[in-house]
Protein backbone atom coordinates (compact mmCIF):
# COMPACT_ATOMS: atom_id res chain seq x y z
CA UNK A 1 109.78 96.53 91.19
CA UNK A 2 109.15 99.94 92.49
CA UNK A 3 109.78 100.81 96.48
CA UNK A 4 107.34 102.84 98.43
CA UNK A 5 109.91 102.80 101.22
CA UNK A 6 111.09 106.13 102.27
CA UNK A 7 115.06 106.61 103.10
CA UNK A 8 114.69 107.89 106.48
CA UNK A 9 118.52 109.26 106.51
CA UNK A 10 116.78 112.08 104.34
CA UNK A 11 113.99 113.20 106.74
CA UNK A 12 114.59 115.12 109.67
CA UNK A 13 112.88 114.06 112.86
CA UNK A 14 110.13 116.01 113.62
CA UNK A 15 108.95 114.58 109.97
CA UNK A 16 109.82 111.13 111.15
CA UNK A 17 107.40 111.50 114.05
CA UNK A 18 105.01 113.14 111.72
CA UNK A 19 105.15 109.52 110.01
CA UNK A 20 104.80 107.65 113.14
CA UNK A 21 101.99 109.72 114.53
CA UNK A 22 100.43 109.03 110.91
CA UNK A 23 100.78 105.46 111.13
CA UNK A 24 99.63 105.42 114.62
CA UNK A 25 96.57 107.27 113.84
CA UNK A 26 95.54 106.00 110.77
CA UNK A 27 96.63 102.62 110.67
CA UNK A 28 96.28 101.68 114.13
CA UNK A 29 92.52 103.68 114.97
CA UNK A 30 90.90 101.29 112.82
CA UNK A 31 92.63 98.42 113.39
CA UNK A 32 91.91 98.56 117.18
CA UNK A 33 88.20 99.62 116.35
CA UNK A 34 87.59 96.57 114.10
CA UNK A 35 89.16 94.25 117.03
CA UNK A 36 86.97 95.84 119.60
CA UNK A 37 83.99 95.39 117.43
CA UNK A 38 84.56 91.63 116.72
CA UNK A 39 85.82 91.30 120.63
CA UNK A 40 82.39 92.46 121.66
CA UNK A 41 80.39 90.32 118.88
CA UNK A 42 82.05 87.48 119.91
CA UNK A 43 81.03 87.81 124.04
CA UNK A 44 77.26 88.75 122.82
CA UNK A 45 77.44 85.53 120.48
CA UNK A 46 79.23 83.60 122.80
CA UNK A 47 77.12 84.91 126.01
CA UNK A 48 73.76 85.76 125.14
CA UNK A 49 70.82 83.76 123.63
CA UNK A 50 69.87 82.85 120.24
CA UNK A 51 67.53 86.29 120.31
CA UNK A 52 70.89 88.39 120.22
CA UNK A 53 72.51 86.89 117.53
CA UNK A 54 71.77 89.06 115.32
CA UNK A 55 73.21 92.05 117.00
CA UNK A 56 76.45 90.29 117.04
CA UNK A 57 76.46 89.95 113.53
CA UNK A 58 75.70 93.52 113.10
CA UNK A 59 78.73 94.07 115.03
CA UNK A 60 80.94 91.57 112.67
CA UNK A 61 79.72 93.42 109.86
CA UNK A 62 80.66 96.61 110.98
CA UNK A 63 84.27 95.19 112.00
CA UNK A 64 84.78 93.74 108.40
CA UNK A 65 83.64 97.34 107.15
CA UNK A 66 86.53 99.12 109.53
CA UNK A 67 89.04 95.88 108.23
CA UNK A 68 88.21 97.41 104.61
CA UNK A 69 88.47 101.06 105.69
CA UNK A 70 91.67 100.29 107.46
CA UNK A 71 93.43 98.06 104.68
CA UNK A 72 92.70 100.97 102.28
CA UNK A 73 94.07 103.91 104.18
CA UNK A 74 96.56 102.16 104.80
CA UNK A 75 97.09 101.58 101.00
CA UNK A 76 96.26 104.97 100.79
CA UNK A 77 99.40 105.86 103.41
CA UNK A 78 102.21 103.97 101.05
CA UNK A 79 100.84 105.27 97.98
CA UNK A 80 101.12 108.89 98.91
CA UNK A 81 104.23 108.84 100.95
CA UNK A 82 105.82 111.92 99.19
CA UNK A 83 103.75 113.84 102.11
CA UNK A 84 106.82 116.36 102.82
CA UNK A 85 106.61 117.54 99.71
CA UNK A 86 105.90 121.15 98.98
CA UNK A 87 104.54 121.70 96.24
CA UNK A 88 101.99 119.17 96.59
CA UNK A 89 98.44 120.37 97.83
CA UNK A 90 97.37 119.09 101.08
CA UNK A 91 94.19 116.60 100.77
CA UNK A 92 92.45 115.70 103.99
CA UNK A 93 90.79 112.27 104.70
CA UNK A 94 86.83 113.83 104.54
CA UNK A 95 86.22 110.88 102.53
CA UNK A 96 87.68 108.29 104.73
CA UNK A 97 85.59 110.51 107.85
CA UNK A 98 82.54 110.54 105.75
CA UNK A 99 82.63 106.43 104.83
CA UNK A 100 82.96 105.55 108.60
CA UNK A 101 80.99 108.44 109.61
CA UNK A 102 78.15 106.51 107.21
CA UNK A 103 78.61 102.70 107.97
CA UNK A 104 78.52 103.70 111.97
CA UNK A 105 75.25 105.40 111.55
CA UNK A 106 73.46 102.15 109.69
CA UNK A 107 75.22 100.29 112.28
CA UNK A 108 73.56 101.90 114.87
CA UNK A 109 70.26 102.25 113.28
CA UNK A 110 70.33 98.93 112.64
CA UNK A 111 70.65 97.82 116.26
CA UNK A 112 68.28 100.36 117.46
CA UNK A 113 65.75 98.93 115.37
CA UNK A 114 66.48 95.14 116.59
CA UNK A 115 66.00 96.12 120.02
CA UNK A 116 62.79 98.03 119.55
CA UNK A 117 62.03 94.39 117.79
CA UNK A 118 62.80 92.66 120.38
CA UNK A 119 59.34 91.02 122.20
């Protein structure tokens, strides 16, 4: 079986707070964003009429999509954890950007267009 942990005696500590601040921002951004979103589907479903149920699914969706995101930077995070390594290149997370980027904007043109709907 193969470790992904890293031996922290080897790292110095402004790269152990590099790792933190990673984890942090990566791991924990779209974690809290995907609770927030099912937080406020679940006072719309639990609050409003039948009429706005369907915005609070929109919302559910768009948590599950930010659970996915999440679970695979965070794959993403243990698979490349050689990050102090120097002769690696550096690779941003445009991708990651661009997919959430993408699944807010149909999010949000799909509740604009259920409230312009709405009788």
């Amino acid at each position: 079986m193969v470790s992904y942990r890293l031996d922290s005696s080897q790292l110095t500590n402004a790269e152990i707070v590099e790792l933190r601040a990673r984890q942090r921002t990566f791991e924990g951004a779209y974690g809290r964003t995907c609770l927030s979103s099912f937080g406020f589907a679940l006072i719309i479903l639990r609050i409003f009429d039948e009429d706005f149920y369907t915005i609070g699914f929109v919302y559910i969706a768009f948590g599950v999509a930010l659970l996915i995101i999440s679970a695979l930077r965070i794959r993403n995070n243990i698979e490349n954890f050689d990050i102090f390594e120097k002769n690696k290149p550096f690779v941003t997370s445009g991708g990651y950007v661009a997919l959430t980027s993408g699944i807010a904007l149909l999010t949000y043109l799909a509740l604009l267009v259920m409230i312009l709907r709405m009788d």
